[in-house]
Protein backbone atom coordinates (compact mmCIF):
# COMPACT_ATOMS: atom_id res chain seq x y z
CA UNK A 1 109.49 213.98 35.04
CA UNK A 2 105.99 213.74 33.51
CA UNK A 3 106.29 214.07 29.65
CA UNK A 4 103.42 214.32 27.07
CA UNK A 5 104.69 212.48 23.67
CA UNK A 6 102.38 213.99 20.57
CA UNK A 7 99.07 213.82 22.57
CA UNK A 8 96.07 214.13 20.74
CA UNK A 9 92.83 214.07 22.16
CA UNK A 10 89.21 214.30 19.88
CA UNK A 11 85.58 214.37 21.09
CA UNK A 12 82.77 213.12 18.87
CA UNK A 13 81.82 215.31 16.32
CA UNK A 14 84.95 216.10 15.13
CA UNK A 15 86.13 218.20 18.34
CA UNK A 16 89.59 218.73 18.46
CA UNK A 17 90.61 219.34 22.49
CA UNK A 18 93.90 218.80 22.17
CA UNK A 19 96.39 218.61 18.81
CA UNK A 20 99.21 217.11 19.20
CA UNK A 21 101.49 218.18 22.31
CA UNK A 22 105.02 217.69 23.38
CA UNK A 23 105.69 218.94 26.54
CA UNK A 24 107.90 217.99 29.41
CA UNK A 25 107.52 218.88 32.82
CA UNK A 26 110.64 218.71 35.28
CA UNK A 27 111.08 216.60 38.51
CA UNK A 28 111.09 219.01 41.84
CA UNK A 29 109.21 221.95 39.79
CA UNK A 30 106.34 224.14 38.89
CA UNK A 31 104.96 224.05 35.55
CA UNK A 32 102.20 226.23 34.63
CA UNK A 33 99.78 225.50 31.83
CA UNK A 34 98.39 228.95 30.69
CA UNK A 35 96.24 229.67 27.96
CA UNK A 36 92.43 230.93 27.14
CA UNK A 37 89.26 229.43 28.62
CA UNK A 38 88.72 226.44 26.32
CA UNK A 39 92.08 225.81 24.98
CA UNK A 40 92.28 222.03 26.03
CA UNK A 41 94.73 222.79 29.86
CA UNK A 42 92.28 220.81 32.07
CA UNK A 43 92.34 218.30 29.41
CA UNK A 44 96.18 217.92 29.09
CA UNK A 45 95.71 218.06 33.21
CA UNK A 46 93.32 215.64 33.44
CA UNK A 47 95.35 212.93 31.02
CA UNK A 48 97.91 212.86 33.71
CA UNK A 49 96.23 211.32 36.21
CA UNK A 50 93.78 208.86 33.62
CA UNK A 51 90.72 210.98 34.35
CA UNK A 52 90.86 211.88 30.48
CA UNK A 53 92.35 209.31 27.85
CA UNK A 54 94.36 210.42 24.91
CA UNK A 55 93.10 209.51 21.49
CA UNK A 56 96.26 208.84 20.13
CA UNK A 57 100.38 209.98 22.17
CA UNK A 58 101.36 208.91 25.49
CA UNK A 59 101.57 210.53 29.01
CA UNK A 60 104.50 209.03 30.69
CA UNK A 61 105.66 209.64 34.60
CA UNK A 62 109.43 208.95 34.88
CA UNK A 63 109.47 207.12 31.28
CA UNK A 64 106.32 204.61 32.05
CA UNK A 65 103.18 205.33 30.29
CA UNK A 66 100.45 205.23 32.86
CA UNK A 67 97.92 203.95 30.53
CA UNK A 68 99.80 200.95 31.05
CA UNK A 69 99.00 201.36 34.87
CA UNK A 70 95.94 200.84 36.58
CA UNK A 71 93.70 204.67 36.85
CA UNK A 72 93.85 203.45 40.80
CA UNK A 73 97.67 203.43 40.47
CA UNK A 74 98.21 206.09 38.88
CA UNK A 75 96.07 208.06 41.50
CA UNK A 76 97.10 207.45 44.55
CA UNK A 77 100.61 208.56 43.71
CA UNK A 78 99.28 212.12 42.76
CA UNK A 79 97.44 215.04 45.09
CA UNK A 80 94.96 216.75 42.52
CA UNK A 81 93.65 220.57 43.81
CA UNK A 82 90.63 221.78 42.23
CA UNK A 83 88.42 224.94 42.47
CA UNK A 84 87.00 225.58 45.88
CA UNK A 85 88.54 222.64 47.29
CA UNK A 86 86.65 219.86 45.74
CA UNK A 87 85.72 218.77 49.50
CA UNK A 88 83.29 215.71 50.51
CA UNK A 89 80.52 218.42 52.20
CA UNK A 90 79.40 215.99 54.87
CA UNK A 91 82.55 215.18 56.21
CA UNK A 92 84.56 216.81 58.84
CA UNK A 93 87.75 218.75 57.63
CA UNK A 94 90.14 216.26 59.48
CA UNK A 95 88.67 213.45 57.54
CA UNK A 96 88.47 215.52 54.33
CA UNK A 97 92.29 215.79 55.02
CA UNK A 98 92.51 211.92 55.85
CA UNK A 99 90.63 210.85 52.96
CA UNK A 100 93.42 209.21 50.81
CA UNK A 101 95.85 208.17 54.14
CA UNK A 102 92.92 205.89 54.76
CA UNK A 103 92.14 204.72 51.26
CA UNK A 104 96.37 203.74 51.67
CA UNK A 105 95.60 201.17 54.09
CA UNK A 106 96.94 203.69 57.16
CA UNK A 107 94.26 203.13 60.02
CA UNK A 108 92.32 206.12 60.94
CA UNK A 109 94.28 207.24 63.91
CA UNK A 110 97.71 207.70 61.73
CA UNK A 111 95.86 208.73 59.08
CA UNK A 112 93.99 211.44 61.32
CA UNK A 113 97.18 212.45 62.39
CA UNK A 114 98.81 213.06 59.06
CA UNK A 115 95.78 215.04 58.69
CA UNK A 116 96.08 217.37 61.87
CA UNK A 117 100.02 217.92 60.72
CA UNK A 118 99.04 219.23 57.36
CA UNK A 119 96.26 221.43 58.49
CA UNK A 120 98.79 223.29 60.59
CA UNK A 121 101.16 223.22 57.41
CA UNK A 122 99.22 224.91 55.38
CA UNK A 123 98.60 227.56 58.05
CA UNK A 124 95.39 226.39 59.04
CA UNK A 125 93.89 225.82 63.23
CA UNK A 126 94.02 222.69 64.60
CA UNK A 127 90.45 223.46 65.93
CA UNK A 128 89.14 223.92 62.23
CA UNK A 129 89.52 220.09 62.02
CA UNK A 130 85.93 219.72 63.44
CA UNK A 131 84.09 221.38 61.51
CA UNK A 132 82.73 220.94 57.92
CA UNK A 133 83.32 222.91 54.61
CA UNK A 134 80.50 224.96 54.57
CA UNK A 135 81.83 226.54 58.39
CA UNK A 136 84.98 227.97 56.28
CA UNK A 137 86.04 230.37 54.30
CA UNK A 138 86.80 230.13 50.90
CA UNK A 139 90.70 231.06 51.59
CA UNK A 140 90.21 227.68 54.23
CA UNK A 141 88.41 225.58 51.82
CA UNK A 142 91.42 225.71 49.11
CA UNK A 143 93.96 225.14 51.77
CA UNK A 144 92.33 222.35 53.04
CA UNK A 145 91.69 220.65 49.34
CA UNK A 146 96.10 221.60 49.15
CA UNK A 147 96.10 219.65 52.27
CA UNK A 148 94.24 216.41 51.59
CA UNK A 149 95.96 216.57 47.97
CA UNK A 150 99.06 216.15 49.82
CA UNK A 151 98.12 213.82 52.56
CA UNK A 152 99.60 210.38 51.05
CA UNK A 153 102.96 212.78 50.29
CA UNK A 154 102.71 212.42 46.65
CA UNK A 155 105.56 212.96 44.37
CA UNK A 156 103.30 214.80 42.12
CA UNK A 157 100.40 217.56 42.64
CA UNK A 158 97.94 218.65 40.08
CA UNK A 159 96.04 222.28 40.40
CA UNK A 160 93.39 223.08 38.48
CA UNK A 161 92.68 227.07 38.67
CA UNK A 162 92.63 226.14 42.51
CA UNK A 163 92.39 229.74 43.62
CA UNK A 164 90.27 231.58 40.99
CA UNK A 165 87.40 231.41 42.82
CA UNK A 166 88.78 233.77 45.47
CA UNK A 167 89.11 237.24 46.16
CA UNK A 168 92.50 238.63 44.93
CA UNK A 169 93.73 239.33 48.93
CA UNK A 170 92.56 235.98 49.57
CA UNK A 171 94.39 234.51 46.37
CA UNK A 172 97.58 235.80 46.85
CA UNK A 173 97.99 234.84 50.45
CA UNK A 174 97.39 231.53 48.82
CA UNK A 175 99.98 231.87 45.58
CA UNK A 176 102.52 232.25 48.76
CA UNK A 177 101.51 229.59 50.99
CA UNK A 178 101.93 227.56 47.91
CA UNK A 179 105.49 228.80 47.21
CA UNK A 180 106.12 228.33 50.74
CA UNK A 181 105.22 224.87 50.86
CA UNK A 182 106.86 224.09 47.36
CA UNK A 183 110.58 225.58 49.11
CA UNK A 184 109.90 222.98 51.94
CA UNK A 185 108.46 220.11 49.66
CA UNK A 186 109.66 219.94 46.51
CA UNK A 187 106.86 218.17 44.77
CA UNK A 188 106.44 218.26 40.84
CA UNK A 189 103.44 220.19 40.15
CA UNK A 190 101.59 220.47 37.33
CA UNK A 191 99.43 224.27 37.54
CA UNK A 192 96.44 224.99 35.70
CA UNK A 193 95.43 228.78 35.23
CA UNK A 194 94.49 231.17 32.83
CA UNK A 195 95.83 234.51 34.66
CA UNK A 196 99.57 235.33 33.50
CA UNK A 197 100.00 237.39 36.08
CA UNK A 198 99.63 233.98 38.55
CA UNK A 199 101.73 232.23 36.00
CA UNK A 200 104.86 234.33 36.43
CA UNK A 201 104.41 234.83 39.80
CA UNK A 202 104.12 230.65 40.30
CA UNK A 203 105.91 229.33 37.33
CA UNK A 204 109.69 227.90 37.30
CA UNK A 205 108.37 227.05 33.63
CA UNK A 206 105.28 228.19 31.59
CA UNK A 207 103.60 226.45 28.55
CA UNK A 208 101.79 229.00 27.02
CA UNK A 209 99.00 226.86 24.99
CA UNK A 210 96.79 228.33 21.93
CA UNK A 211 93.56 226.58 20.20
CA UNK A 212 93.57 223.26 20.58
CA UNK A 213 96.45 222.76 23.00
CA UNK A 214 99.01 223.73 20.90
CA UNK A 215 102.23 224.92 22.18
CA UNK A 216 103.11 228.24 21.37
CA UNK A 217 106.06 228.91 23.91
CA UNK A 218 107.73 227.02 26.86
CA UNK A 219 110.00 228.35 29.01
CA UNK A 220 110.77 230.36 32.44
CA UNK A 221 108.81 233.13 33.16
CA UNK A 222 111.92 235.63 32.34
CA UNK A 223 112.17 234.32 29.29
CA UNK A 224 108.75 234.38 28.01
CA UNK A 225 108.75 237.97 29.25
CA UNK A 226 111.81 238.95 27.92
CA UNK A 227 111.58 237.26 24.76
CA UNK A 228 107.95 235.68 23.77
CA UNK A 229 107.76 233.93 20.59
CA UNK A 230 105.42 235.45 18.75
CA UNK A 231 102.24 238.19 18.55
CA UNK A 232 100.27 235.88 19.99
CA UNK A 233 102.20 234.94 23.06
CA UNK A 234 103.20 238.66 23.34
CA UNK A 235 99.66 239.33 23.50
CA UNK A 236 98.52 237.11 25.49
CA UNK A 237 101.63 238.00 28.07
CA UNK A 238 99.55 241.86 27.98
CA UNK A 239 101.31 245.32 27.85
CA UNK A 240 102.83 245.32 31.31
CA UNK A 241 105.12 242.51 30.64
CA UNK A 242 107.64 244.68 30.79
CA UNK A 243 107.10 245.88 34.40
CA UNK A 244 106.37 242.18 35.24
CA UNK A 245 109.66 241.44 34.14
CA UNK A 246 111.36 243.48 36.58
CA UNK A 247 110.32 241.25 39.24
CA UNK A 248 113.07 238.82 37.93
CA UNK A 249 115.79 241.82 38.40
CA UNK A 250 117.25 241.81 41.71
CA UNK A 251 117.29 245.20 43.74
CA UNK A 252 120.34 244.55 45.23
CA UNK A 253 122.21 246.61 42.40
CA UNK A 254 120.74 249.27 43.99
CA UNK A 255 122.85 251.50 46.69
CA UNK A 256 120.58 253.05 48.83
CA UNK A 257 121.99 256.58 49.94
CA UNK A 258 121.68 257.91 53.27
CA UNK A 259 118.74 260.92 53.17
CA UNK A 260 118.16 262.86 56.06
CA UNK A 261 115.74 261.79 58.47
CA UNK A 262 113.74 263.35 61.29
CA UNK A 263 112.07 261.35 64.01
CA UNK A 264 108.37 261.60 65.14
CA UNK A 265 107.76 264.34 67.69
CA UNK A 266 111.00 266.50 67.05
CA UNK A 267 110.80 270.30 66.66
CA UNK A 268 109.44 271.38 63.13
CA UNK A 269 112.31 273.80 63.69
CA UNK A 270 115.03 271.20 62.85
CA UNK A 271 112.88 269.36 60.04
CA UNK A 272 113.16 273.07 58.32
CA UNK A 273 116.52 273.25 59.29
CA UNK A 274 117.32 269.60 57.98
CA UNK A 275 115.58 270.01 54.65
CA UNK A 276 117.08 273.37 53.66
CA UNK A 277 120.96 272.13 54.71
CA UNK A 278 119.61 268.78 52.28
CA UNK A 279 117.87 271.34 49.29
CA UNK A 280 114.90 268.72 49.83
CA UNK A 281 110.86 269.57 50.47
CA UNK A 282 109.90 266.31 50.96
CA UNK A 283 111.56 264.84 54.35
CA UNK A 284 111.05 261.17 55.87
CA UNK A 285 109.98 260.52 59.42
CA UNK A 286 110.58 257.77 61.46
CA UNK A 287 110.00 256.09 64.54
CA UNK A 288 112.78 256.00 67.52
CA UNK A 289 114.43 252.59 66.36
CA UNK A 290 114.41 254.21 62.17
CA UNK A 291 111.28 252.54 60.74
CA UNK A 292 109.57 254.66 58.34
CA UNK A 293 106.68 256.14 59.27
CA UNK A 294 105.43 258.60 56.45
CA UNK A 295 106.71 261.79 54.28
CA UNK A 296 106.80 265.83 55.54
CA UNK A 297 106.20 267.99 53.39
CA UNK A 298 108.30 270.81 54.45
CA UNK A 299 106.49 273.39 52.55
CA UNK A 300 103.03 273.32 53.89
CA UNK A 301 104.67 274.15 57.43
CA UNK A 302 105.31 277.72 58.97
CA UNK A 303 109.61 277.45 59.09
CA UNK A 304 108.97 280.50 62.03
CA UNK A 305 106.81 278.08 64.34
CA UNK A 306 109.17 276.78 66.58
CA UNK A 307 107.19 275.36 69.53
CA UNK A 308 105.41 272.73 66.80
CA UNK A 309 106.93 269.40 66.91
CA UNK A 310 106.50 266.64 64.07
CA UNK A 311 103.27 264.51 64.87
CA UNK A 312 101.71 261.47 62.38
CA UNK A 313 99.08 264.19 61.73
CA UNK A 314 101.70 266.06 59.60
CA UNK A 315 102.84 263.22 57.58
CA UNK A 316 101.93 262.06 53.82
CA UNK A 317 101.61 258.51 53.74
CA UNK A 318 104.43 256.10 53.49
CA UNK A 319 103.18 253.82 50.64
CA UNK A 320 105.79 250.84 51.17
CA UNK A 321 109.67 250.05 51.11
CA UNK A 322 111.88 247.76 49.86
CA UNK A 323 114.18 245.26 51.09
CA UNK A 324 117.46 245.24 49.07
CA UNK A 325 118.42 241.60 49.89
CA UNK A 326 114.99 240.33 48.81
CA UNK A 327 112.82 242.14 46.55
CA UNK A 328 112.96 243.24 42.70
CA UNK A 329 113.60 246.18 40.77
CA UNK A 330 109.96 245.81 40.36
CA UNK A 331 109.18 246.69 44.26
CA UNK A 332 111.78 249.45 44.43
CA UNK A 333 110.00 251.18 40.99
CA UNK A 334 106.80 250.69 42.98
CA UNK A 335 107.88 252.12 46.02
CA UNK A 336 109.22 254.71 44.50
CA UNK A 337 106.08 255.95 42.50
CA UNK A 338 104.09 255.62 45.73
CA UNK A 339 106.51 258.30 47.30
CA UNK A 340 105.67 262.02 46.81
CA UNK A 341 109.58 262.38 46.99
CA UNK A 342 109.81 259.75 43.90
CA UNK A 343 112.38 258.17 45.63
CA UNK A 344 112.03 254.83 47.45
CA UNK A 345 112.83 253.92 51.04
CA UNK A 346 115.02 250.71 51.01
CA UNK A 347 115.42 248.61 54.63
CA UNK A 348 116.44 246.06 56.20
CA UNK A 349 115.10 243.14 57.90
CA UNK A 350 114.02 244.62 60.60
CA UNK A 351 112.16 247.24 58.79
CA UNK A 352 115.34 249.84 59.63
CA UNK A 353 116.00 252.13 57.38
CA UNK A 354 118.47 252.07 55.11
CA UNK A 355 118.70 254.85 53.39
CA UNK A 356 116.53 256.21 49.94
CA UNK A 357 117.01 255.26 46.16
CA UNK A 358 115.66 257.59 44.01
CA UNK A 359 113.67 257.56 40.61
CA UNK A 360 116.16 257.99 38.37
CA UNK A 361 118.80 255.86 39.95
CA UNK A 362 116.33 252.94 39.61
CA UNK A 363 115.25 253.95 36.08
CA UNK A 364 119.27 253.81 34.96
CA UNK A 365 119.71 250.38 36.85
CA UNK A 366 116.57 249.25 34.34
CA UNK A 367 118.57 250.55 31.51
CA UNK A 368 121.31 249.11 32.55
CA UNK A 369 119.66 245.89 32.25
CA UNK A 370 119.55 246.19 28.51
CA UNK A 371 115.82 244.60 28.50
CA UNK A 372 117.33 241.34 27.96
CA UNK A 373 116.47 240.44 31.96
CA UNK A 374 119.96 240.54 33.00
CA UNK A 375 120.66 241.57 36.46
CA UNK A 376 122.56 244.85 35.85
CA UNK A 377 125.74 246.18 37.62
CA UNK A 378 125.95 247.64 40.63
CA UNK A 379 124.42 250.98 40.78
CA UNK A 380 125.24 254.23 42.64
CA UNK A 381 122.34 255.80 43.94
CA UNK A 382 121.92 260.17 43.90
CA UNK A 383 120.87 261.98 46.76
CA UNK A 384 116.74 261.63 45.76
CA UNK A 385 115.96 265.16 44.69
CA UNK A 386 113.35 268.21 46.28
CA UNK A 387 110.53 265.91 44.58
């Protein structure tokens, strides 16, 4: 556990960075300093690993104070991540990677090694080892600085805004990698951003600091968004925190029910057929092994042509589905909204599907929720209506 005890840090001329912080930050987790541009989070960051000195309070990693330790110390046992990567620009990746192996004493062929194993963990080509940081992207660049961070296999990692410099595509690819690697590695991380949106998405707990490093909340990302502390946390949390906090509701309350479906290339015939038996306009289409391909709608077809069969040309676009077993009441809302039936295609992992939930039937599991980010009961899903 790293722990701040009543951390204060001034500048000269009266500047007040930090005020007086109390924070913990759990073994084996993510914890996500958020707060506005200037509020003192690189500073509370930086204190960690000695590259800033508190004025008064200690920083302590598993009860020792590491201003009792040497800054060298205190280094080497934590990966620090900064914005675009932070990488020596006249040095090959592989020995960008192998940087701190080799400051460890490891020789440069083990060290090397470790290097080449983490560029493949963090989903990079071994053949992007020989070149140097200006041949990469900016995507590669952070995932190399996330792999020399981690070379020595530090207990603890520190990010600072390590993927605002990239485009959002680009960022979250990285926001998942980083989960990814976090599921695998377990490291105590210590986050530095000032997007909530990367917060939540990242956090297993959130400090939400004001002016001066003050703590205004702590907690897990349901509960700031379910219950934040005061105007200015609510604020700061923005006016979708109530969608965002459907992403902590689990879709698998949701029963999806089993719509009619027509496959690619049969007769228009039976898709009028299908959707007048059903007292639907808007039908789904899929391919020969049920993966949805995109939405008819029934009504801007002749029902008397019978020699036209259902082609891709014909179909609305899909939008995106759902996977019941893995994705929130967040991702069934959205898929649903993206429908022009309003209803939401849930499958399985394969991509099969499953069947359709429909607007309302996710709207009453919401409500059913109570707003309190409980995981309703089970839900019953109606046949999705003639959207």
């Amino acid at each position: 556990m790293i722990s701040f005890d009543q951390i204060t840090k001034n500048y000269s001329g009266g500047v007040v960075a930090v005020d007086r912080l109390s924070l913990e930050c759990p073994t084996g987790a993510i914890t996500v300093l958020v707060g506005s541009s200037g509020c003192g989070k690189t500073t509370c960051l930086r204190m960690i690993n000695r590259l800033v000195e508190p004025t008064s309070g200690a920083v302590c990693i598993d009860g020792v104070d590491v201003a009792t330790l040497g800054p060298a110390t205190v280094r080497r046992g934590i990966g620090y991540v900064i914005q675009q990567g932070g990488l020596f620009p006249h040095r090959r990746v592989l020995d960008n990677v192998a940087t701190v192996p080799l400051l460890l004493g490891w020789g440069r062929k083990r060290a090397r090694y470790r290097a080449g194993e983490l560029l493949e963990r963090v989903g990079l080509p071994a053949e992007l080892g020989a070149r140097y940081p200006a041949e990469l992207s900016g995507g590669q660049q952070q995932r190399v600085g996330v792999a020399r961070a981690l070379a020595g296999d530090p207990p603890i990692l520190l990010m600072d805004e390590p993927f605002s410099s990239v485009d959002p595509i680009v960022r979250a690819e990285l926001q998942e990698e980083l989960l990814r690697l976090q599921r695998e590695l377990a490291k105590t991380i210590v986050f530095v951003t000032h997007d909530i949106h990367e917060a939540t998405r990242l956090g297993d707990r959130i400090a939400v600091l004001g002016d001066h490093g003050r703590l205004a909340q702590v907690g897990s990302p349901e509960e700031l968004l379910t219950r934040p502390a005061d105007e200015f946390v609510s604020s700061f949390l923005g006016l979708d925190r109530g969608m965002r906090r459907l992403s902590f509701l689990p879709s698998t309350v949701l029963v999806p029910d089993p719509e009619p479906v027509v496959r690619l290339g049969e007769p228009l015939a039976r898709a009028h057929e299908v959707a007048r038996t059903a007292g639907i306009r808007w039908l789904l289409v899929a391919d020969d092994v049920g993966r949805p391909l995109g939405w008819l709608d029934i009504a801007a077809h002749d029902p008397d042509d019978t020699s036209a069969n259902v082609t891709t040309e014909d179909l609305a676009p899909f939008g995106h589905a759902f996977q019941p077993g893995r994705d929130s009441l967040r991702a069934a809302l959205d898929a649903a909204v993206l429908s022009p039936a309003v209803a939401a295609a849930a499958v399985d992992e394969a991509g099969r599907l499953l069947g359709l939930v429909s607007y309302q039937a996710i709207m009453g599991a919401i409500q059913e929720s109570g707003g309190n980010g409980t995981a309703p009961a089970t839900v019953q899903v109606p046949t999705a209506g003639a959207g």
